[in-house]
Protein backbone atom coordinates (compact mmCIF):
# COMPACT_ATOMS: atom_id res chain seq x y z
CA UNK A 1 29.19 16.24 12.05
CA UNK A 2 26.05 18.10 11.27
CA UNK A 3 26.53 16.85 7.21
CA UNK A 4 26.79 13.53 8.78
CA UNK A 5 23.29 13.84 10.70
CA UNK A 6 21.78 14.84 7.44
CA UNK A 7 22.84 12.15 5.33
CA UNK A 8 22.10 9.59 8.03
CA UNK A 9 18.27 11.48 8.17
CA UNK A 10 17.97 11.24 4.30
CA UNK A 11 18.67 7.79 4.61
CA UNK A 12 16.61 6.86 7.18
CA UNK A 13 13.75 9.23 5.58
CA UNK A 14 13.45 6.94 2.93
CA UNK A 15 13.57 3.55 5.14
CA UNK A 16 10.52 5.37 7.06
CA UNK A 17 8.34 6.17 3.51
CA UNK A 18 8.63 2.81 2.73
CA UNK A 19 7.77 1.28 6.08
CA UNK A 20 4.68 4.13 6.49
CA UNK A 21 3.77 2.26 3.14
CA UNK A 22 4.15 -1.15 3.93
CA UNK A 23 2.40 -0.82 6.99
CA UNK A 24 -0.92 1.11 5.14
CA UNK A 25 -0.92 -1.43 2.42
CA UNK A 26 -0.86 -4.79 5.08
CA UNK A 27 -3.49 -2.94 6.96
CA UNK A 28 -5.42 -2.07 3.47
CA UNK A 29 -4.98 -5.62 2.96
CA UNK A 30 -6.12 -6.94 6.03
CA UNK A 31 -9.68 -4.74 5.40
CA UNK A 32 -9.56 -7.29 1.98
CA UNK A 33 -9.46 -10.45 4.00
CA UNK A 34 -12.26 -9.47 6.61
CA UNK A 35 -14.63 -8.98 3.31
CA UNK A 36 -13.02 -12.01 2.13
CA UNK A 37 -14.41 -13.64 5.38
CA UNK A 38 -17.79 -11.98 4.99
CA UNK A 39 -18.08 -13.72 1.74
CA UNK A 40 -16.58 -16.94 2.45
CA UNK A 41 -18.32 -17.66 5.65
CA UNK A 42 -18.66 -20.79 8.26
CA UNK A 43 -15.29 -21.96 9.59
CA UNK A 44 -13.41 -20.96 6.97
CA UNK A 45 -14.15 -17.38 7.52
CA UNK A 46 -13.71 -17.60 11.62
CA UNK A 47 -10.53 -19.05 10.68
CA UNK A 48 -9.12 -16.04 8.04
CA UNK A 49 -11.02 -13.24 10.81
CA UNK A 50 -8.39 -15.72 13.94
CA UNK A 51 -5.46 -15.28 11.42
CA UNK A 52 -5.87 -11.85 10.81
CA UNK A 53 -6.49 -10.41 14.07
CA UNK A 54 -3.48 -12.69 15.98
CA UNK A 55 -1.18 -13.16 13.60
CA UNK A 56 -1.24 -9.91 11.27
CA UNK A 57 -2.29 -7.34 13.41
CA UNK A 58 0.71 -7.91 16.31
CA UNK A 59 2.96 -7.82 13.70
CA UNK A 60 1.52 -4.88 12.06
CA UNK A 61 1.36 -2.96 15.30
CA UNK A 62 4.81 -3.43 16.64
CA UNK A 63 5.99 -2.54 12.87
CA UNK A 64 3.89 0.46 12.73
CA UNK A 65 5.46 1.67 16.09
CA UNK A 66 8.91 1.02 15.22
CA UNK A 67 8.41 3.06 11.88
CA UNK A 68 6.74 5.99 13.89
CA UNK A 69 9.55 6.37 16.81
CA UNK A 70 12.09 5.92 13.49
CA UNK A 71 10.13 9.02 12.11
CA UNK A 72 10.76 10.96 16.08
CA UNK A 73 14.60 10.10 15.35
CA UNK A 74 14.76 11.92 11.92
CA UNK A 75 12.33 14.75 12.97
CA UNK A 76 15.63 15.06 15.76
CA UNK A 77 18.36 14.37 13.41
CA UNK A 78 17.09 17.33 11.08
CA UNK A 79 16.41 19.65 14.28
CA UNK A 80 12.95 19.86 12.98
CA UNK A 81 10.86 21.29 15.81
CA UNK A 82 7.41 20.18 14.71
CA UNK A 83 5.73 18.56 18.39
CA UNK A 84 7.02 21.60 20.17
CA UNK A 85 4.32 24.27 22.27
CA UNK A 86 5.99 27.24 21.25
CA UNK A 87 4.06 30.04 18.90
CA UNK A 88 5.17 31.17 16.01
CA UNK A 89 5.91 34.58 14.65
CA UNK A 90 3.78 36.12 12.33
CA UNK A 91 5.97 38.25 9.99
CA UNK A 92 5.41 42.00 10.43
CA UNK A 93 1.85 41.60 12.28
């Protein structure tokens, strides 16, 4: 069962590196477009800036949270106890 966990955490480990990168290159992207805007100006520019921030950034948001409470899963999959308040031992000391 445990060998099962880990293969279904190396799976979804990759799923989540490529959705952290998807989501830092749209918003990467979505800086472009507001310069774009700067540039283009008028109502073409108050147009791109409209698209951007309600259509893009909803999108980008709910992605970004699904990818993050995907990462919570694996961190739980792999028993990794990295949000956890308890102190570590320092070796010998």
């Amino acid at each position: 069962m445990k060998a099962l966990l880990q293969k279904i955490a190396k799976v979804a480990g990759v799923v989540y590196g490529y959705g952290i990168m998807l989501a830092l290159v749209i918003g990467g992207l979505s800086f472009f477009g507001y310069v774009a805007a700067l540039i283009v100006g008028g109502n073409t520019a108050a147009a791109i800036c409209d698209f951007i921030y309600k259509q893009l950034y909803p999108i980008l948001v709910y992605g970004s949270s699904a990818i993050v409470v995907l990462g919570l899963i694996i961190m739980y999959l792999k028993g990794e106890k990295a949000l956890s308040a308890e102190k570590k031992k320092k070796d010998g000391r």
